[in-house]
Protein backbone atom coordinates (compact mmCIF):
# COMPACT_ATOMS: atom_id res chain seq x y z
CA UNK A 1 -169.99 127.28 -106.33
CA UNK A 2 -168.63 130.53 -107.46
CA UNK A 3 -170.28 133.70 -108.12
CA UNK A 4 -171.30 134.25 -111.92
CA UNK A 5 -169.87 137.39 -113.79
CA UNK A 6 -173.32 138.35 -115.17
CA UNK A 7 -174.64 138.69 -111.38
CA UNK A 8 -171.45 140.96 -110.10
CA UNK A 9 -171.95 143.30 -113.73
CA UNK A 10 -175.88 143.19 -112.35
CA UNK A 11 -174.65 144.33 -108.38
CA UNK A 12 -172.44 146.99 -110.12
CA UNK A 13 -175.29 148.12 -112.37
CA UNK A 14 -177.22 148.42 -109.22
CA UNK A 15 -174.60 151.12 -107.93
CA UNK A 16 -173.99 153.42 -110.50
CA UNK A 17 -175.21 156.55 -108.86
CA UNK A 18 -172.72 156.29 -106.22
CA UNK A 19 -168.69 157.09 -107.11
CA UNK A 20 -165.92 154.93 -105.92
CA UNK A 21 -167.87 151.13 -105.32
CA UNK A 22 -165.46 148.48 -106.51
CA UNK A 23 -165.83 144.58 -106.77
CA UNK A 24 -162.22 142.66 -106.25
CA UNK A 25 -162.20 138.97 -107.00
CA UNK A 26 -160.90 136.69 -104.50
CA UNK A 27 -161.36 132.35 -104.92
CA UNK A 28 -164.20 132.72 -107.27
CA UNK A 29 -166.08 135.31 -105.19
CA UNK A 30 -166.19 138.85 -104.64
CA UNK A 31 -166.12 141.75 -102.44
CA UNK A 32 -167.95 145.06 -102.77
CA UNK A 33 -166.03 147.97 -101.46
CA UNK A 34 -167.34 151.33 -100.99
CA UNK A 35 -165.40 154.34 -100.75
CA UNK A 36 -162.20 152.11 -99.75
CA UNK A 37 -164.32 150.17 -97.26
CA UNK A 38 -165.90 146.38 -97.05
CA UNK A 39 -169.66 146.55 -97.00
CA UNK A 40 -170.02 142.62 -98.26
CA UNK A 41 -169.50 140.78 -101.39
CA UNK A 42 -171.03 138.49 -103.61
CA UNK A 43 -171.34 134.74 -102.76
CA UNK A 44 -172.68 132.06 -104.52
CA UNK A 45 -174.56 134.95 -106.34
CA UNK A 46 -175.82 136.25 -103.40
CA UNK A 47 -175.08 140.26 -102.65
CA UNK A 48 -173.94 139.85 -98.64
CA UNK A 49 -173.46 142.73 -96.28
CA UNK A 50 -171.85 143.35 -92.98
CA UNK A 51 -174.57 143.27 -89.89
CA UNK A 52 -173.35 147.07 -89.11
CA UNK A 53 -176.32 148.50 -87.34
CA UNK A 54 -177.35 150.66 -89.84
CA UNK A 55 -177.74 147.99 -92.62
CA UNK A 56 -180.09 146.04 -89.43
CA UNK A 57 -182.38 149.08 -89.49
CA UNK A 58 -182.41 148.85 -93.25
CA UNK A 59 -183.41 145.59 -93.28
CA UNK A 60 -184.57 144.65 -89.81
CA UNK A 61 -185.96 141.36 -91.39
CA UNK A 62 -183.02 140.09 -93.23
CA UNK A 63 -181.83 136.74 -93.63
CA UNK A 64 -178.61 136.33 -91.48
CA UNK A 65 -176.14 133.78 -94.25
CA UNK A 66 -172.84 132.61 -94.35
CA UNK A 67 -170.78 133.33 -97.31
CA UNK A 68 -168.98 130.68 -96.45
CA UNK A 69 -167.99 127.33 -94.21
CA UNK A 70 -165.91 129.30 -90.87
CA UNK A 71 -166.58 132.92 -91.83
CA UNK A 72 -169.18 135.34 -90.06
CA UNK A 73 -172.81 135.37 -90.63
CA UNK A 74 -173.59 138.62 -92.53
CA UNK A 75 -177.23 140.16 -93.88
CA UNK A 76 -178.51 138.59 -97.26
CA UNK A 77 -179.77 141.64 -99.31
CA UNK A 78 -183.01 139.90 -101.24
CA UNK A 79 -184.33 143.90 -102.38
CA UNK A 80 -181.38 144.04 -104.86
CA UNK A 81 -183.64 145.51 -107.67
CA UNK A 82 -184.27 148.76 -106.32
CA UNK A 83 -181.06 150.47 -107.31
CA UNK A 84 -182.41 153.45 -104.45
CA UNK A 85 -182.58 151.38 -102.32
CA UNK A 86 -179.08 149.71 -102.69
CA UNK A 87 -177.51 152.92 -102.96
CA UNK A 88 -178.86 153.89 -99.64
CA UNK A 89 -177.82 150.32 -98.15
CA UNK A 90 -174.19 151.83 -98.70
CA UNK A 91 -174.45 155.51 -98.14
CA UNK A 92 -175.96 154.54 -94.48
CA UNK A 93 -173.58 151.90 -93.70
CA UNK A 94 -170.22 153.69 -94.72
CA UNK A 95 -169.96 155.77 -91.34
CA UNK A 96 -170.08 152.09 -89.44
CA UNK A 97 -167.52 150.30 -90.93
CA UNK A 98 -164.30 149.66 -90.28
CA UNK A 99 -161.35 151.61 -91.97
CA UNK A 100 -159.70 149.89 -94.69
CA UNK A 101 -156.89 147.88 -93.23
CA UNK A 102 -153.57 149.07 -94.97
């Protein structure tokens, strides 16, 4: 099933205090990038993240999902209405993550 439009505008929504977080589509899904970098995406309308430790101390009770059949099991954000709190989620992770490949 592929992610709906309406949830990706609502994940956006969710990030406008922060500059520079972009959503690319990519076979009916999406990925969230923040300041250049992956922090997760959007599957099956579910906002994913990357296990980076500072997103575990975030949410140290987090479901661990797989976007998909083969891929790595990442942290399923469930607090996505608290637009602090989301904004926080990516401010903390940013340092951890891995440099945008080129």
């Amino acid at each position: 099933m592929a992610s709906s439009k309406e949830y990706l505008d609502f994940i956006m929504d969710q990030f406008l205090d922060l500059e520079d977080v972009t959503a690319r589509k990519m076979m009916g899904e999406y990925i969230i990038y923040y300041r250049g970098k992956i922090v997760g995406g959007i599957y099956d309308d579910r906002f994913l993240v990357k296990p980076v430790p500072a997103a575990v101390a975030l949410m140290p009770d987090a479901q661990k999902e797989l976007p998909y059949e083969g891929a790595k099991e990442m942290l399923l954000v469930d607090n996505v209405d608290n637009r602090e709190f989301m904004c926080n989620l990516l401010r903390a992770m940013y340092d951890e993550l891995p440099a945008a490949k080129k």
